[in-house]
Protein backbone atom coordinates (compact mmCIF):
# COMPACT_ATOMS: atom_id res chain seq x y z
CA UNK A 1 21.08 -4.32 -2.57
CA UNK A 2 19.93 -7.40 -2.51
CA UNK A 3 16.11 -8.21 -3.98
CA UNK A 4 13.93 -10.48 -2.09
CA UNK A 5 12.51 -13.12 -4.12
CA UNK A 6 9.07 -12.56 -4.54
CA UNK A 7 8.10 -16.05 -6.45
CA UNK A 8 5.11 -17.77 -4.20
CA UNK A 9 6.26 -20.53 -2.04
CA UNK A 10 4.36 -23.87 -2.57
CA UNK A 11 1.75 -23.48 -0.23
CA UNK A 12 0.41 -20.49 -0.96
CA UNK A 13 0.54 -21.12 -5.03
CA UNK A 14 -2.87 -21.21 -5.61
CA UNK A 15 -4.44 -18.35 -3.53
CA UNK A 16 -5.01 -15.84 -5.43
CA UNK A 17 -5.65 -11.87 -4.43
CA UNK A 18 -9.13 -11.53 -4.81
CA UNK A 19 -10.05 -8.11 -3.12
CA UNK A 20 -12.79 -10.02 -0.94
CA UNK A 21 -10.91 -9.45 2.19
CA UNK A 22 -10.54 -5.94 1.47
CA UNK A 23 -8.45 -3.11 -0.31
CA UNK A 24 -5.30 -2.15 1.45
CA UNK A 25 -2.89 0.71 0.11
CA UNK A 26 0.73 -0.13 1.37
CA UNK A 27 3.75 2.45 1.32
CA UNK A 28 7.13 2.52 1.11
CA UNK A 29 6.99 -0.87 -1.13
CA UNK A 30 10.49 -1.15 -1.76
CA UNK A 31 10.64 -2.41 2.03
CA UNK A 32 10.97 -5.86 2.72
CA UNK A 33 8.88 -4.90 5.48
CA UNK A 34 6.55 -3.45 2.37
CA UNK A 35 6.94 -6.62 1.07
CA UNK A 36 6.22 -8.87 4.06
CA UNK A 37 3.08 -6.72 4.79
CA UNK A 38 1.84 -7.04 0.61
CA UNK A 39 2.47 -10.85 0.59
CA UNK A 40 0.30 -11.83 4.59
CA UNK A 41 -2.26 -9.55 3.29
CA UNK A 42 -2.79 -11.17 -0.45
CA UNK A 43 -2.07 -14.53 0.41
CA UNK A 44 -5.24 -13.36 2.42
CA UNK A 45 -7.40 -12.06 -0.47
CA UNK A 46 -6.56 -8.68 0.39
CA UNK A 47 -6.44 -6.87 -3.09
CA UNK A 48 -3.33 -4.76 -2.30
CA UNK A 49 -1.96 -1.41 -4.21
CA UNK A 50 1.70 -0.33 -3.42
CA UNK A 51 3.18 3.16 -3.59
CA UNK A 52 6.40 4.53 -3.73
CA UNK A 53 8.88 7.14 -4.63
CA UNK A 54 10.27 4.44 -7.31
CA UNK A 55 8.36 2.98 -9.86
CA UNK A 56 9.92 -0.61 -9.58
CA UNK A 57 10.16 -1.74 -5.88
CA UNK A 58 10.07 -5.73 -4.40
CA UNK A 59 6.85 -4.69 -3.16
CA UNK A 60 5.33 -3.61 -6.36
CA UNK A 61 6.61 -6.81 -8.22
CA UNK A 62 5.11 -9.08 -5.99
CA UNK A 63 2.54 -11.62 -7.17
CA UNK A 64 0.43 -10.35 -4.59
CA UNK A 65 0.41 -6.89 -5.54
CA UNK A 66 -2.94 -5.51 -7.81
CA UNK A 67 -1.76 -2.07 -8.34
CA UNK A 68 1.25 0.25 -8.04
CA UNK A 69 1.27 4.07 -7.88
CA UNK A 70 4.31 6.62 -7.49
CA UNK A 71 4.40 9.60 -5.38
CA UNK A 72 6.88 12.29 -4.66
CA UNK A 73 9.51 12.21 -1.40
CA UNK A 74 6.89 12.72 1.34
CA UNK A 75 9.03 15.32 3.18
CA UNK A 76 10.36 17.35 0.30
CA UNK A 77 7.10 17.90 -1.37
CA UNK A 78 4.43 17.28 1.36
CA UNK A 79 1.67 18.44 -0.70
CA UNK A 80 2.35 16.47 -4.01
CA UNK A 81 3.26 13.43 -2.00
CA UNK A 82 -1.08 13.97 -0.41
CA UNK A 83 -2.15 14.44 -3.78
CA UNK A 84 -0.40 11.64 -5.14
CA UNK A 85 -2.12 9.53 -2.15
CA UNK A 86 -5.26 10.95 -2.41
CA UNK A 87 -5.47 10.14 -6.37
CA UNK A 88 -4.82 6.55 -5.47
CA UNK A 89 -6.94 5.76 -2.97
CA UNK A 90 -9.95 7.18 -5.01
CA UNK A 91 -8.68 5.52 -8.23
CA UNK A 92 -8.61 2.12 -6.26
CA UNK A 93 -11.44 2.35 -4.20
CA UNK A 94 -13.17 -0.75 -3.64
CA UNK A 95 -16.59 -0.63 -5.78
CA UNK A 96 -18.24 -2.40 -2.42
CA UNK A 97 -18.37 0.90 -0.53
CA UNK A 98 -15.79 0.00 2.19
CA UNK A 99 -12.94 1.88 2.91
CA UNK A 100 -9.40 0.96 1.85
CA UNK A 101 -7.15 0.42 4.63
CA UNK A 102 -4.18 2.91 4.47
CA UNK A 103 -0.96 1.15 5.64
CA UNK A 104 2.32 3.77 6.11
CA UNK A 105 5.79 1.72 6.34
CA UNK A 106 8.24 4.18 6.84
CA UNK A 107 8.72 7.56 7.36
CA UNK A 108 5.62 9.10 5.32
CA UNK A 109 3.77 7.85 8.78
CA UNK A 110 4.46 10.98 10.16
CA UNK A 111 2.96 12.54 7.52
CA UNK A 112 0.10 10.67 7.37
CA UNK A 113 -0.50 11.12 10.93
CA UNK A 114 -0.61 14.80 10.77
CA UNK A 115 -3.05 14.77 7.86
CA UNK A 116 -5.17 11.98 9.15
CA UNK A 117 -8.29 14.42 9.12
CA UNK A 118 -7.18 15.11 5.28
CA UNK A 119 -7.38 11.32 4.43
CA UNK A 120 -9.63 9.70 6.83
CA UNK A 121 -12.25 9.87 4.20
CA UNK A 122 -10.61 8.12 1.79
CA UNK A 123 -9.12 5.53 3.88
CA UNK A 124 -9.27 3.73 7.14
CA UNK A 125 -5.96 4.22 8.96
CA UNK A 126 -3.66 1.26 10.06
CA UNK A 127 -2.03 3.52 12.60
CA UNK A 128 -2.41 5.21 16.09
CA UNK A 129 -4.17 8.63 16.86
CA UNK A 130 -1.23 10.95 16.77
């Protein structure tokens, strides 16, 4: 597998992520769509936090990245994989009061659609109603 380089490109060298657009939490960071998603939203001042099954991902080494968190396989341990999201998004909750937005990349979606009730407190939800 081939990683992505992550360095910034020349335009975008001196933005950093700031948080004042927001907090978003983004899964499945070893995606290059992961990746794509982490890099549009910091270059945006978006403070983003990336979580995985892996500890080092493309996603998670990104410049734009403020955080990383691990979690386990989302359909072999359901619960723990919640828990694991649950922890983060209260551990990187923005101190402004607003909501982090929740961002699912892969196949945890489906999870995280049937427990939007679960999570909708913690997190506004990039995805559709189920």
């Amino acid at each position: 597998m081939t990683v992505p380089d992550t360095s910034p490109s020349p335009d975008d060298a001196t933005i950093e992520p700031t948080g004042a657009g927001g907090t978003a939490v983004v899964t499945f960071a070893r995606s290059l769509q992961a990746l794509t998603v982490i890099r549009s939203l910091g270059r945006r001042g978006v403070r983003v936090i990336a979580g995985d099954e892996y500890e080092l991902t493309p996603g998670g080494m990104s410049r734009y990245c403020s955080a990383r968190f691990t979690y386990p396989d989302p359909v072999r341990d359901r619960e723990g994989f919640l828990t694991a999201l649950e922890r983060a998004l209260k551990e990187h909750a923005p101190d402004d009061g607003r909501l982090p937005v929740l961002m699912p990349v892969h196949r945890e979606t489906f999870v995280i659609a049937e427990e939007r009730a679960r999570l909708e407190p913690l997190a506004a939800m990039a995805l559709p109603d189920a």
